[in-house]
N, C-alpha and C. Protein backbone atom coordinates (compact mmCIF):
# COMPACT_ATOMS: atom_id res chain seq x y z
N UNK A 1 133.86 83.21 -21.90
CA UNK A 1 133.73 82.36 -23.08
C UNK A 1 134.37 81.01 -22.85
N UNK A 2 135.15 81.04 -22.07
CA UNK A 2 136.40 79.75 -22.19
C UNK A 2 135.49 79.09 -20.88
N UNK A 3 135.29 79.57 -19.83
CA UNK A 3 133.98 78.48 -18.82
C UNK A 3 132.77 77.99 -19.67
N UNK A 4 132.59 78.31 -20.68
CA UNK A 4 131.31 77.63 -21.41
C UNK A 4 131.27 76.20 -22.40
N UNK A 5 132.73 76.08 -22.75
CA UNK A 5 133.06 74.85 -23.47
C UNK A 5 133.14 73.69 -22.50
N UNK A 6 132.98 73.24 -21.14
CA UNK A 6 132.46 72.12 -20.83
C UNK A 6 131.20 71.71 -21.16
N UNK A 7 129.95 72.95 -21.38
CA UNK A 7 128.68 72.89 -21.18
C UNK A 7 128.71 71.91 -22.87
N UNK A 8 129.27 73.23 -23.85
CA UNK A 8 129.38 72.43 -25.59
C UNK A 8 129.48 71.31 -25.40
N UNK A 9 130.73 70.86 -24.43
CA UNK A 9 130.97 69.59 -24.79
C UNK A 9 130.18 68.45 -24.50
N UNK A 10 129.50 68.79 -23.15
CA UNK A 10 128.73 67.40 -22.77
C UNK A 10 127.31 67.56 -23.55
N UNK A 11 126.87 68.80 -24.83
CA UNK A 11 125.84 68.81 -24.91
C UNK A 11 126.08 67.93 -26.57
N UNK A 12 127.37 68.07 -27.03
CA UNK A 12 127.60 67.54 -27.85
C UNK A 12 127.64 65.67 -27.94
N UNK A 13 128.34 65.57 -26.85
CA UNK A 13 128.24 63.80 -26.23
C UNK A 13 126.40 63.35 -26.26
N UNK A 14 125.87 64.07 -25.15
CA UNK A 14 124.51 63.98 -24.95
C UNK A 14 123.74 63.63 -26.35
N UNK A 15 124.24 64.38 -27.15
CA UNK A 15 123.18 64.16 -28.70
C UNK A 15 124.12 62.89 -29.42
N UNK A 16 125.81 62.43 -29.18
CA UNK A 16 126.29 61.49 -30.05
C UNK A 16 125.15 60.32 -28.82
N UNK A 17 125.29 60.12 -27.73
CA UNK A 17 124.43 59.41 -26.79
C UNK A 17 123.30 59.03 -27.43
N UNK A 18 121.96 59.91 -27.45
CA UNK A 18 120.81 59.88 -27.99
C UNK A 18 120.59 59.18 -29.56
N UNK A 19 121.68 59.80 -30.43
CA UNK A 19 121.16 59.17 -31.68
C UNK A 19 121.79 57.79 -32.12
N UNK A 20 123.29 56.86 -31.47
CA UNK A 20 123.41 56.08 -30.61
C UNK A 20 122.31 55.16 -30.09
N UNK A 21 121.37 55.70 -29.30
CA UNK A 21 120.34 54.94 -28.43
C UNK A 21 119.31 54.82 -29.86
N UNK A 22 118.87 56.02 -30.37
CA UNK A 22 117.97 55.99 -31.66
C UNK A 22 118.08 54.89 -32.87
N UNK A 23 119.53 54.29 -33.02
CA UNK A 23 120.16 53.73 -34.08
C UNK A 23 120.01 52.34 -34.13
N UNK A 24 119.84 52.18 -32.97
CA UNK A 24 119.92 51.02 -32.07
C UNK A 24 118.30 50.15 -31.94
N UNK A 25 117.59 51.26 -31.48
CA UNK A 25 115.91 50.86 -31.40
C UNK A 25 115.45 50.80 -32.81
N UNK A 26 116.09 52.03 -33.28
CA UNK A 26 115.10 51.59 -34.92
C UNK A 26 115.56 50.83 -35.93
N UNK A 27 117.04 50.51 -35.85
CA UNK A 27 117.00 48.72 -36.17
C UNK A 27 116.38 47.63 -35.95
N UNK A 28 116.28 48.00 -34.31
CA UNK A 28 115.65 46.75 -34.03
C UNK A 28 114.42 46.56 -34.59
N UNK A 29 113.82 47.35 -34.80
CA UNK A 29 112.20 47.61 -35.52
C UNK A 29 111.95 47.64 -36.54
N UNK A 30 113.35 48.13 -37.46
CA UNK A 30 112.87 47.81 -38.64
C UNK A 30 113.02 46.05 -39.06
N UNK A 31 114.13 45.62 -38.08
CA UNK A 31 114.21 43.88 -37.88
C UNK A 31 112.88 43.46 -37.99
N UNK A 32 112.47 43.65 -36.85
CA UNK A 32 111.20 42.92 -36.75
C UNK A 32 109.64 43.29 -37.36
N UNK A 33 110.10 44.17 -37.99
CA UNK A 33 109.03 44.99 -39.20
C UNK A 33 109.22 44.05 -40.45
N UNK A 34 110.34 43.52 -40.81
CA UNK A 34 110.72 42.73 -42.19
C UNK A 34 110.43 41.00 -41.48
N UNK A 35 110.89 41.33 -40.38
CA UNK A 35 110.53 39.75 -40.07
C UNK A 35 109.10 39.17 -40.13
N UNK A 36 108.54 40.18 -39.69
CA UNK A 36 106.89 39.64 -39.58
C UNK A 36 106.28 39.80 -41.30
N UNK A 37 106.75 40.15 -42.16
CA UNK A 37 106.49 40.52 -43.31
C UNK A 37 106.26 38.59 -44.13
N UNK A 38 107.53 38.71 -43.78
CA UNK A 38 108.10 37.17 -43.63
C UNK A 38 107.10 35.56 -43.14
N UNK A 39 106.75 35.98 -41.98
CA UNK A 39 105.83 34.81 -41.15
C UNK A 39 104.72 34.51 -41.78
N UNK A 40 104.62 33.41 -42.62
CA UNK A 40 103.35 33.05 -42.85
C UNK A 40 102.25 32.61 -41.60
N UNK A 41 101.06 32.99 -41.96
CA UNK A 41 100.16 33.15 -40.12
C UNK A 41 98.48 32.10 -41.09
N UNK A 42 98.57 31.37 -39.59
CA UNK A 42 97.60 30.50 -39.77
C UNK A 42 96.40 31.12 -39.33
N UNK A 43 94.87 31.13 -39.49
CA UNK A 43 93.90 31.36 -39.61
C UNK A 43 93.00 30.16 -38.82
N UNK A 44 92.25 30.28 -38.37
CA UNK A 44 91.25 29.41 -38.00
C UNK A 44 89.78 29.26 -37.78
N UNK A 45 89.07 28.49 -38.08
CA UNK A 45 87.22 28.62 -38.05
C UNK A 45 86.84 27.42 -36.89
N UNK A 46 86.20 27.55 -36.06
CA UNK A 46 85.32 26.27 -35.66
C UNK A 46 84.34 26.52 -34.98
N UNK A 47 83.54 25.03 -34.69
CA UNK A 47 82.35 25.11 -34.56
C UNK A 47 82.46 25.28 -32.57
N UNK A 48 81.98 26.60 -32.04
CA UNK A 48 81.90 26.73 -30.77
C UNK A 48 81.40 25.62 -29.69
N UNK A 49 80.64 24.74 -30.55
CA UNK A 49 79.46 24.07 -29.45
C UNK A 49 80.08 22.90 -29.78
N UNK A 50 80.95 22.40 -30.09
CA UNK A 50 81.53 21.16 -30.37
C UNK A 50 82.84 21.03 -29.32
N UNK A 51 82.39 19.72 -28.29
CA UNK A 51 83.19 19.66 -27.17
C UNK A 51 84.61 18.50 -27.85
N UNK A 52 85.87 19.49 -27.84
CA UNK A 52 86.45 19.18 -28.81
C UNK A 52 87.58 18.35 -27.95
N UNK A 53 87.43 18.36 -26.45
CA UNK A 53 88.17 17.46 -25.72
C UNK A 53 87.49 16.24 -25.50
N UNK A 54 86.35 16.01 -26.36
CA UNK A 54 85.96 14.71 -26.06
C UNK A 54 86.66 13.86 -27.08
N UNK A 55 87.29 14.51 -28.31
CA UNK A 55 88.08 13.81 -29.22
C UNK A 55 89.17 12.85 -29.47
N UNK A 56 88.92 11.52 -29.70
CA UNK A 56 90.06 10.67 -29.20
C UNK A 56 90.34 9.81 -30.25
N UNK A 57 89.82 9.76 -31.08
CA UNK A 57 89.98 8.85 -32.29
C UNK A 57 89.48 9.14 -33.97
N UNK A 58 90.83 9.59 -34.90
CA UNK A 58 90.41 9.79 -35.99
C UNK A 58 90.63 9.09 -37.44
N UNK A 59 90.28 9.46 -38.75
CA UNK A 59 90.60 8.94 -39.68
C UNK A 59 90.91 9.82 -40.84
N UNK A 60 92.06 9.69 -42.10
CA UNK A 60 92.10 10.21 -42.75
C UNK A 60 90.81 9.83 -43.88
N UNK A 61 90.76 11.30 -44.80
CA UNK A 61 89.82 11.39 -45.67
C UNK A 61 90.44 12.09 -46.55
N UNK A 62 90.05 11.04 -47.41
CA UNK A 62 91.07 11.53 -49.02
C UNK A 62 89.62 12.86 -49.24
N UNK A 63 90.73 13.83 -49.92
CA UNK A 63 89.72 14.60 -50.61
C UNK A 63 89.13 14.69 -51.76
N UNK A 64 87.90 15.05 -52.76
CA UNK A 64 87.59 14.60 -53.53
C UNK A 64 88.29 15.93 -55.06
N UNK A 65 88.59 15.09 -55.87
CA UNK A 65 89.20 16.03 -56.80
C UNK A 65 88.27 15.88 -58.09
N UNK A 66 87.01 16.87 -58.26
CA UNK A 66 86.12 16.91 -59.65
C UNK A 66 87.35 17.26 -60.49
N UNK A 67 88.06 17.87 -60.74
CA UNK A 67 88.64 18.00 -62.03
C UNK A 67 90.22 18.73 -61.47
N UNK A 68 91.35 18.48 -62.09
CA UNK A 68 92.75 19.10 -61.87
C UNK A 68 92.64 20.56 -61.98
N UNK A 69 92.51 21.43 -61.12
CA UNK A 69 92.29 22.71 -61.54
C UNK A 69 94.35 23.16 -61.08
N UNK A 70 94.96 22.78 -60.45
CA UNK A 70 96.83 23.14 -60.37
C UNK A 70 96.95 21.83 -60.76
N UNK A 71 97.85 21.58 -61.30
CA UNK A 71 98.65 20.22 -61.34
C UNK A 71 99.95 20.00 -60.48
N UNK A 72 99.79 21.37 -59.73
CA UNK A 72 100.73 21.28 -58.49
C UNK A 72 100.01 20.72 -57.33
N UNK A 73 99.60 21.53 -56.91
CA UNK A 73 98.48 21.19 -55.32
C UNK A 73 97.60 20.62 -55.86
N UNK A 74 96.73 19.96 -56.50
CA UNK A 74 96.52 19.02 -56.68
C UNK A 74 97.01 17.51 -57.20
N UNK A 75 98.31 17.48 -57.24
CA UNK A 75 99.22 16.37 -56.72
C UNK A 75 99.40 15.22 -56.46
N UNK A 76 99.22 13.83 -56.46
CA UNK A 76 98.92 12.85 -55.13
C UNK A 76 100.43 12.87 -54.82
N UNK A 77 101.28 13.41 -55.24
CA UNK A 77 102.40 13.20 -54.61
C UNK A 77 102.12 13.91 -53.00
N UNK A 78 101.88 15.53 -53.39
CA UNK A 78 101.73 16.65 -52.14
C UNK A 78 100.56 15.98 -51.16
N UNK A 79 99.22 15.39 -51.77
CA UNK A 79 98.61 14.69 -51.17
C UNK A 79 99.19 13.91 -50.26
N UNK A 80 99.78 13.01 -50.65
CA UNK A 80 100.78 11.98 -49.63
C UNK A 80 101.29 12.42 -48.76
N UNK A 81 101.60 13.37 -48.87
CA UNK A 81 103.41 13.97 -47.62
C UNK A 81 102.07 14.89 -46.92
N UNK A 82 101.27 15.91 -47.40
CA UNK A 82 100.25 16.38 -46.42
C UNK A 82 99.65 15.12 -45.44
N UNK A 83 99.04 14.41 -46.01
CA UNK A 83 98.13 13.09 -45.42
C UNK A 83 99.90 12.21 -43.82
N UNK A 84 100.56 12.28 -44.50
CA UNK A 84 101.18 11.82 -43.47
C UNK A 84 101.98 12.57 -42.18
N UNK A 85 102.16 14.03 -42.70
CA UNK A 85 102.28 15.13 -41.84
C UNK A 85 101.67 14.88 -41.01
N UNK A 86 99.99 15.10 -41.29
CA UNK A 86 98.40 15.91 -40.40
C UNK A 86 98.66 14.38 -39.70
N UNK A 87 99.12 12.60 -39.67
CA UNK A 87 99.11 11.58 -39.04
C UNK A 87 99.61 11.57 -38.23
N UNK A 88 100.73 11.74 -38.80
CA UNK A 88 101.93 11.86 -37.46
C UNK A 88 101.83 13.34 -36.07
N UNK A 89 101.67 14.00 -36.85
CA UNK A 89 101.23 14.99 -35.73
C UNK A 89 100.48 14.62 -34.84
N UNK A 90 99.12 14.21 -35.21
CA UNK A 90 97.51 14.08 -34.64
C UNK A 90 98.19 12.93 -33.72
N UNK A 91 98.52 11.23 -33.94
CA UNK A 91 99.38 10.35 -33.50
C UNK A 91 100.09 11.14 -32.30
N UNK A 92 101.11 11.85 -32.66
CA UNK A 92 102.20 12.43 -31.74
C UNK A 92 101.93 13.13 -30.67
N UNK A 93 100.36 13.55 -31.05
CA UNK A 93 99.87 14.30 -29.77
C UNK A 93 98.75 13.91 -28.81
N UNK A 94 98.55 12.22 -28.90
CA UNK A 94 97.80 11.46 -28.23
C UNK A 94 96.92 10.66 -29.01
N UNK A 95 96.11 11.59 -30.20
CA UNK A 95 95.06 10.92 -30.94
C UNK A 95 95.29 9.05 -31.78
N UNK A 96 94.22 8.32 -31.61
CA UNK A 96 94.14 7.39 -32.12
C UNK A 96 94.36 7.32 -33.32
N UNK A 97 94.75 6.65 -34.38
CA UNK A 97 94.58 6.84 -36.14
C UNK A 97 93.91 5.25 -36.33
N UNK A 98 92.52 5.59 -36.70
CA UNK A 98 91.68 3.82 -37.35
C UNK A 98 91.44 4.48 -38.55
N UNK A 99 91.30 3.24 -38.97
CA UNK A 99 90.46 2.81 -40.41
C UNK A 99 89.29 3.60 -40.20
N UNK A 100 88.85 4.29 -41.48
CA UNK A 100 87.13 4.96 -41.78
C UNK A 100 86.40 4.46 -41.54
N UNK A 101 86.17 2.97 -41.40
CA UNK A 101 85.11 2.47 -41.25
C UNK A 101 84.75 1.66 -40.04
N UNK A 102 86.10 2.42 -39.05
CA UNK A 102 86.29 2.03 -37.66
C UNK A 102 85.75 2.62 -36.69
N UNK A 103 84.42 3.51 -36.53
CA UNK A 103 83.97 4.07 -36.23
C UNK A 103 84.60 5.74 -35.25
N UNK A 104 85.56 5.99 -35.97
CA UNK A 104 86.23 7.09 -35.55
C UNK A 104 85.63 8.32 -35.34
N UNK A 105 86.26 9.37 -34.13
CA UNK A 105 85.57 10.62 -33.54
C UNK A 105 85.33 11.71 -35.03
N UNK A 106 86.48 11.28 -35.80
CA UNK A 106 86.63 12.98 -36.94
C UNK A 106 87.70 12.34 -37.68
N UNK A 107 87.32 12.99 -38.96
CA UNK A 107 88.39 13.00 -40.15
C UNK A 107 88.81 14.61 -40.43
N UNK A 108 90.00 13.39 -40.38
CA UNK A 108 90.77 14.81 -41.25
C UNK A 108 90.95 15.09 -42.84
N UNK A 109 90.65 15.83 -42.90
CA UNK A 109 91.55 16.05 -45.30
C UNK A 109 91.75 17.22 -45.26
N UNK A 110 92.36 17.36 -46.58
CA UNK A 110 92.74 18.78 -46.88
C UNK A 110 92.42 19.38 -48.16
N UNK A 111 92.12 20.17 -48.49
CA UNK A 111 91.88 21.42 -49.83
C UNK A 111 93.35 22.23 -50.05
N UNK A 112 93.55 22.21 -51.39
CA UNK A 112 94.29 23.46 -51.95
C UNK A 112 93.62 24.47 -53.00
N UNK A 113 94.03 25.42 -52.75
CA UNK A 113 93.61 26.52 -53.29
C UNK A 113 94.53 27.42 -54.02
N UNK A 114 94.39 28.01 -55.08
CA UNK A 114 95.96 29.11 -55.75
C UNK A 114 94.90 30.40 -56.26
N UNK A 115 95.71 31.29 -56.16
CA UNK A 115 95.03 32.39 -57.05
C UNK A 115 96.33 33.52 -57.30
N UNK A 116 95.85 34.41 -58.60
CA UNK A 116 96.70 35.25 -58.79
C UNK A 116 96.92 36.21 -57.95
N UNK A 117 98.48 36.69 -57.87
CA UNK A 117 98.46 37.85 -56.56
C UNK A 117 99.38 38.84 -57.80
N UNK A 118 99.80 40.39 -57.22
CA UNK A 118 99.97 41.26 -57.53
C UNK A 118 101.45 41.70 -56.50
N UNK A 119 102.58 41.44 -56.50
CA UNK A 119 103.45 42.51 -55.78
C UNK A 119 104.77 43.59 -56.49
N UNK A 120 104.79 43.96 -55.87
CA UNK A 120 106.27 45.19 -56.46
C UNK A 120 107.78 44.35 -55.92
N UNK A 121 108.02 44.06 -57.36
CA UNK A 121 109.43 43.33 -57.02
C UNK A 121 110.71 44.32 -56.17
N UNK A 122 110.53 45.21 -55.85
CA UNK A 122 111.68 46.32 -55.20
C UNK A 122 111.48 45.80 -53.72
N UNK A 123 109.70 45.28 -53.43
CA UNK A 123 109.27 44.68 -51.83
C UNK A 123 109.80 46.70 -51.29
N UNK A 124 109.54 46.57 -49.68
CA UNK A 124 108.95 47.65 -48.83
C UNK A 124 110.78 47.93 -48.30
N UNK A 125 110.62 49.33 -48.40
CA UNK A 125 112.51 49.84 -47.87
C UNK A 125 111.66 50.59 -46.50
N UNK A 126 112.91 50.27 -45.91
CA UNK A 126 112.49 51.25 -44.09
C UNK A 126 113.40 52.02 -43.98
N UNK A 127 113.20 53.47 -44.14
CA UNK A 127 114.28 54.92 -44.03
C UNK A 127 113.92 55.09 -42.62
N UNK A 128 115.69 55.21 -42.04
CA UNK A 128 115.86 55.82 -40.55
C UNK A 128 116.88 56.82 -40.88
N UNK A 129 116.28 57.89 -40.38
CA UNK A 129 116.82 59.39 -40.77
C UNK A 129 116.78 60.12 -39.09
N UNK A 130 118.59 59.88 -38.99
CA UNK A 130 118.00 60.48 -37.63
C UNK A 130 119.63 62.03 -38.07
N UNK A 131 118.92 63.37 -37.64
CA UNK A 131 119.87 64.55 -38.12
C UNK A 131 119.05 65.47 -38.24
N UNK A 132 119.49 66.79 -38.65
CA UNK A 132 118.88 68.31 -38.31
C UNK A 132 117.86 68.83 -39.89
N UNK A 133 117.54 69.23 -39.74
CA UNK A 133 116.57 70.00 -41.11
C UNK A 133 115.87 70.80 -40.88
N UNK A 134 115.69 71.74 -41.99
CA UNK A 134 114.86 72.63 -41.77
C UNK A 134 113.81 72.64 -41.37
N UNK A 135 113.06 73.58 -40.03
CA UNK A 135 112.06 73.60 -39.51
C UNK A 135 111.88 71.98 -39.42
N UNK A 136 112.73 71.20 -38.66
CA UNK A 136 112.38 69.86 -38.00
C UNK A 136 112.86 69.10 -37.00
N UNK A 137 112.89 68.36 -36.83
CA UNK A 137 113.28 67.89 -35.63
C UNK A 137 114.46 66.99 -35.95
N UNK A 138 115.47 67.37 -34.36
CA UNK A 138 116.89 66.66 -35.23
C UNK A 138 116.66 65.45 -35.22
N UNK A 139 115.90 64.77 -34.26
CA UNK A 139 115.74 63.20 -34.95
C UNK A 139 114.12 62.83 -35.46
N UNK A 140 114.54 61.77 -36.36
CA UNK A 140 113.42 62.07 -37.52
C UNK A 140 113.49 60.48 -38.06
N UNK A 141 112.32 60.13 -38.03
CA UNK A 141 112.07 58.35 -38.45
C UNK A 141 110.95 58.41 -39.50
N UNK A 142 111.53 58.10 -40.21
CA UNK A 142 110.44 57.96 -42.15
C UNK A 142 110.41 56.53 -42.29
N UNK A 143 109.23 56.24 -42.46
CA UNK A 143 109.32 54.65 -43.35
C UNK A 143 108.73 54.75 -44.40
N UNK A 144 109.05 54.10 -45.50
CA UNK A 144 108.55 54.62 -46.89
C UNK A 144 108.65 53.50 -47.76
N UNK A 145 107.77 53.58 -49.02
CA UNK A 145 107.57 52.41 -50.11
C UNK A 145 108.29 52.50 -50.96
N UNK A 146 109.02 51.54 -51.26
CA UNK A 146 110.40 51.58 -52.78
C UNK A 146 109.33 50.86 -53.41
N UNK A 147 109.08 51.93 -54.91
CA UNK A 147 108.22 50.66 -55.67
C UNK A 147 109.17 50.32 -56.79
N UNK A 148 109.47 49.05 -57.30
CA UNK A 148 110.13 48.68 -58.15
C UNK A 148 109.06 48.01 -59.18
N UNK A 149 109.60 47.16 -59.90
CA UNK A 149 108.97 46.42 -61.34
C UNK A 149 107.44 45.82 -60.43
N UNK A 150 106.83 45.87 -60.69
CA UNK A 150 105.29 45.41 -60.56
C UNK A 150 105.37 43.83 -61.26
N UNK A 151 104.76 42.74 -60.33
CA UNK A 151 105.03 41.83 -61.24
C UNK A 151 103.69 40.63 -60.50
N UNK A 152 103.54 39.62 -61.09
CA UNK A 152 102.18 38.67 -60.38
C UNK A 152 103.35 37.48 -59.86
N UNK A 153 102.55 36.74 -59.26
CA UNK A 153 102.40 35.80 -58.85
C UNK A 153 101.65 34.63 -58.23
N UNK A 154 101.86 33.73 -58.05
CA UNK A 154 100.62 32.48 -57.90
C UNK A 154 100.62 32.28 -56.10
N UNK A 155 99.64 32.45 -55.36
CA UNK A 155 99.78 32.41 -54.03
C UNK A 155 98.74 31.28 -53.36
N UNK A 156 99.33 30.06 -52.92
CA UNK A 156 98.65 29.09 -52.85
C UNK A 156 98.16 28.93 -51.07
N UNK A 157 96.71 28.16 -50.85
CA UNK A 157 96.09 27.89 -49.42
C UNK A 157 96.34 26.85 -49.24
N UNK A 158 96.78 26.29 -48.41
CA UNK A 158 96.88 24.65 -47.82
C UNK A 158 95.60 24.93 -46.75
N UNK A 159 94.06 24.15 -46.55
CA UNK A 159 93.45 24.33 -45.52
C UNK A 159 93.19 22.89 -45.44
N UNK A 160 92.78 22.57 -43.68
CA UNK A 160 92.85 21.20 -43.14
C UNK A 160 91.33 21.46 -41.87
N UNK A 161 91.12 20.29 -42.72
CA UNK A 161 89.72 20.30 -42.37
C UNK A 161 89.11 19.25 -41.55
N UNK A 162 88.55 19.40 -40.17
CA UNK A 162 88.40 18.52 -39.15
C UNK A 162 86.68 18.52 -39.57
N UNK A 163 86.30 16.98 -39.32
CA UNK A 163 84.97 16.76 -40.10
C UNK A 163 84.37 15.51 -38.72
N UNK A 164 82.87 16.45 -38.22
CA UNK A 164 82.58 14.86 -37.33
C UNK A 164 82.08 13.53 -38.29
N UNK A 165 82.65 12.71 -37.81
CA UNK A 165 82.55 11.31 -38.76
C UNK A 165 81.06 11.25 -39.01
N UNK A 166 80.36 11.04 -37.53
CA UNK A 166 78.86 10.98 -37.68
C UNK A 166 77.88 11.69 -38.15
N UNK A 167 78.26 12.62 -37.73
CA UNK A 167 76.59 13.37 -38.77
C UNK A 167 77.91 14.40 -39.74
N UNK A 168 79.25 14.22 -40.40
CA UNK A 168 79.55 14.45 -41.32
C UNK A 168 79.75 16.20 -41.82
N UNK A 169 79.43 17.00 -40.41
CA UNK A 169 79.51 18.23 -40.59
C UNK A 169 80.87 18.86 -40.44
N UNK A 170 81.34 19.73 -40.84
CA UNK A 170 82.57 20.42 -40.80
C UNK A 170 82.56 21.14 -38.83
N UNK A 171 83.75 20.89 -38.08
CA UNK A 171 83.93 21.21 -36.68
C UNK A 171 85.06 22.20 -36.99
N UNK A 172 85.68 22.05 -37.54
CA UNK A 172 87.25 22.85 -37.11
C UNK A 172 87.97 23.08 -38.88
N UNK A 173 88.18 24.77 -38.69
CA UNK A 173 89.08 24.55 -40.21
C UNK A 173 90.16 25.39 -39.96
N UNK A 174 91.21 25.08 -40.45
CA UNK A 174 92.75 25.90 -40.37
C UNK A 174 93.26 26.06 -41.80
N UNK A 175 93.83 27.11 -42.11
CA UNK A 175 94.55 27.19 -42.84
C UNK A 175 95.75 28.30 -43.18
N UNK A 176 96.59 28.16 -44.00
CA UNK A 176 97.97 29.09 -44.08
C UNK A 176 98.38 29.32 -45.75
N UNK A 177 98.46 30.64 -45.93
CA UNK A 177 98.76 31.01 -47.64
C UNK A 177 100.14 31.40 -47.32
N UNK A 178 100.62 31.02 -49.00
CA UNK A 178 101.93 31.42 -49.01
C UNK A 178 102.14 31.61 -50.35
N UNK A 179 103.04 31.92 -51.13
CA UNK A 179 103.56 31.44 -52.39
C UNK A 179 104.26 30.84 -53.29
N UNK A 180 103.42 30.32 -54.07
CA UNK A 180 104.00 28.48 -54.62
C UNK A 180 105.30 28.61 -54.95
N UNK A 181 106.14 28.41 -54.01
CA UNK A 181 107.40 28.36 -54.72
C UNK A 181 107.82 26.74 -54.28
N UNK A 182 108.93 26.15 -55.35
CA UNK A 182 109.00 25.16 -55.28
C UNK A 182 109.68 24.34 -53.82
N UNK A 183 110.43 25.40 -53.06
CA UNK A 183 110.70 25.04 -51.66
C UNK A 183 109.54 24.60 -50.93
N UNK A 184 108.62 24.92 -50.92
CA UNK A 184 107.28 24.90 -50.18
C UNK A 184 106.66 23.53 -50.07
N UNK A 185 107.53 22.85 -50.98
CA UNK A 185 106.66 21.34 -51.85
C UNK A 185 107.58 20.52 -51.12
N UNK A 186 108.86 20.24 -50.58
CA UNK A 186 109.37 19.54 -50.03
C UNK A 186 108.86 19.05 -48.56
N UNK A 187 108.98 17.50 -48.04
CA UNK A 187 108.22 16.77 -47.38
C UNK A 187 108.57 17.73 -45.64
N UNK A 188 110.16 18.83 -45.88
CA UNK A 188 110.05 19.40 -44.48
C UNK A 188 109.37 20.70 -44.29
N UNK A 189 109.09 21.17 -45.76
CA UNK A 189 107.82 22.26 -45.79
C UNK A 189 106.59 21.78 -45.54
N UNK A 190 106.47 21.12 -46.31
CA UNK A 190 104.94 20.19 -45.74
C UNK A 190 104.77 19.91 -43.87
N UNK A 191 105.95 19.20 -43.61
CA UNK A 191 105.67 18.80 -42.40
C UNK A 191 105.58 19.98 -41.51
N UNK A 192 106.09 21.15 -41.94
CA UNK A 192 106.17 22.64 -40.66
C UNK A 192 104.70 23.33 -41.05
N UNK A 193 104.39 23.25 -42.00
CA UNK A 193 103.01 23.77 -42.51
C UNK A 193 102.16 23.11 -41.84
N UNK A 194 101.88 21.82 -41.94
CA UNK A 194 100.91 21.01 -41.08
C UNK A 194 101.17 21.36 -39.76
N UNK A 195 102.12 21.25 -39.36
CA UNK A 195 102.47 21.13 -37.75
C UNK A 195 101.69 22.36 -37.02
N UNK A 196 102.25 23.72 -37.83
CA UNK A 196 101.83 25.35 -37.50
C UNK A 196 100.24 25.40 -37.58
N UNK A 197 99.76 24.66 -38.46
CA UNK A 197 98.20 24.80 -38.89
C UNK A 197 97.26 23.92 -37.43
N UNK A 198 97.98 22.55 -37.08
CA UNK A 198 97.40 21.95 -36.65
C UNK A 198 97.64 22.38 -34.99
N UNK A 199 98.50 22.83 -35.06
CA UNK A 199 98.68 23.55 -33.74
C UNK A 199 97.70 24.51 -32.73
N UNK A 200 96.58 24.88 -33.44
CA UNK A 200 95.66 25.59 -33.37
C UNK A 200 94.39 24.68 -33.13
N UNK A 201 94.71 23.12 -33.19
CA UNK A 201 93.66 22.08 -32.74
C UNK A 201 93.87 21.23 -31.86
N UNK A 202 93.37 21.09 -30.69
CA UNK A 202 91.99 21.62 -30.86
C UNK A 202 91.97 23.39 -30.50
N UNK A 203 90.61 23.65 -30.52
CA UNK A 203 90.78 25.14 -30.06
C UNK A 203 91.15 24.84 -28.72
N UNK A 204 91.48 26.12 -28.01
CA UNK A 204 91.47 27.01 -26.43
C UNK A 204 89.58 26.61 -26.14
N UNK A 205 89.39 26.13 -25.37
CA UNK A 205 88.63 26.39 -24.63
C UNK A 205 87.69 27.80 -24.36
């Protein structure tokens, strides 16, 4: 009996070891499970047959507003700080900026968009259950939904729209949703929004 308590002991270490190593990984995962929850992700459309490295010179294009449908994103304040974002970028990364009527490669403008959304104010809990149970396994990883108060909200599109000057057709569209909160409206939200969106132009080859 008394030669068998080295075996207990290292089998006891072995499992503090393992769930240790377990504690460790499924933090890290549930990290980066909440982080990506987090990342607003840009989207993109364009036109395949449009040789988009021939592009060297553009112009802004106000967009046209039939009627105030937000009196947020539709704006000329947000207008402004978008319009000088998508400049400075395009500028910063070689492109020309003329006058419209300077016979330029593509305009740029932009659209906003809002619509009602639906989430659970409690948001998503990640259970790490690592220990013994009946008929189970001693380590054991659950992820599961906390639903709390149910509640709406307003979830707005910033999309930026690359247009050939000449025959006036839509080449390239990007865009990124998020929700209107009033951080979002400041000129260094604006400028990381544009930057992330436009980053995706031209396409990859």
């Amino acid at each position: 009996m008394l030669g068998s308590a080295p075996k207990v002991v290292d089998a006891a270490r072995q499992n503090q070891r393992m769930n240790a190593i377990l504690r460790s990984g499924l933090l890290l995962l549930a990290v980066g499970a909440l982080a990506a929850c987090a990342v607003q992700r840009v989207a993109t459309d364009y036109d395949s047959a449009v040789p988009f490295h021939q592009l060297e010179s553009f112009a802004w294009l106000e967009p046209a507003f039939d009627e105030v449908q937000d009196p947020v994103l539709d704006s000329a304040l947000l207008g402004r700080k978008i319009q000088r974002a998508a400049m400075n970028e395009l500028v910063g990364r070689g492109y020309i900026a003329v006058h419209s009527d300077a016979d330029p490669d593509f305009f740029i403008t932009y659209h906003t968009t809002s619509r009602e959304r639906i989430r659970d104010s409690g948001g998503i809990s990640l259970g790490i259950g690592i220990g013994g149970g009946y008929r189970r396994s001693r380590h054991s990883i659950f992820v599961g939904d906390h639903f709390g108060r149910v509640e709406s909200y307003q979830e707005g599109t910033l999309i930026l729209d690359v247009i050939n000057a000449r025959t006036r057709d839509l080449i390239w569209r990007g865009w990124m949703r998020g929700s209107m909160h009033p951080s979002r409206y400041t000129d260094e939200a604006v400028d990381t929004a544009v930057r992330e969106i436009l980053a995706e132009f031209p396409p990859s080859p």
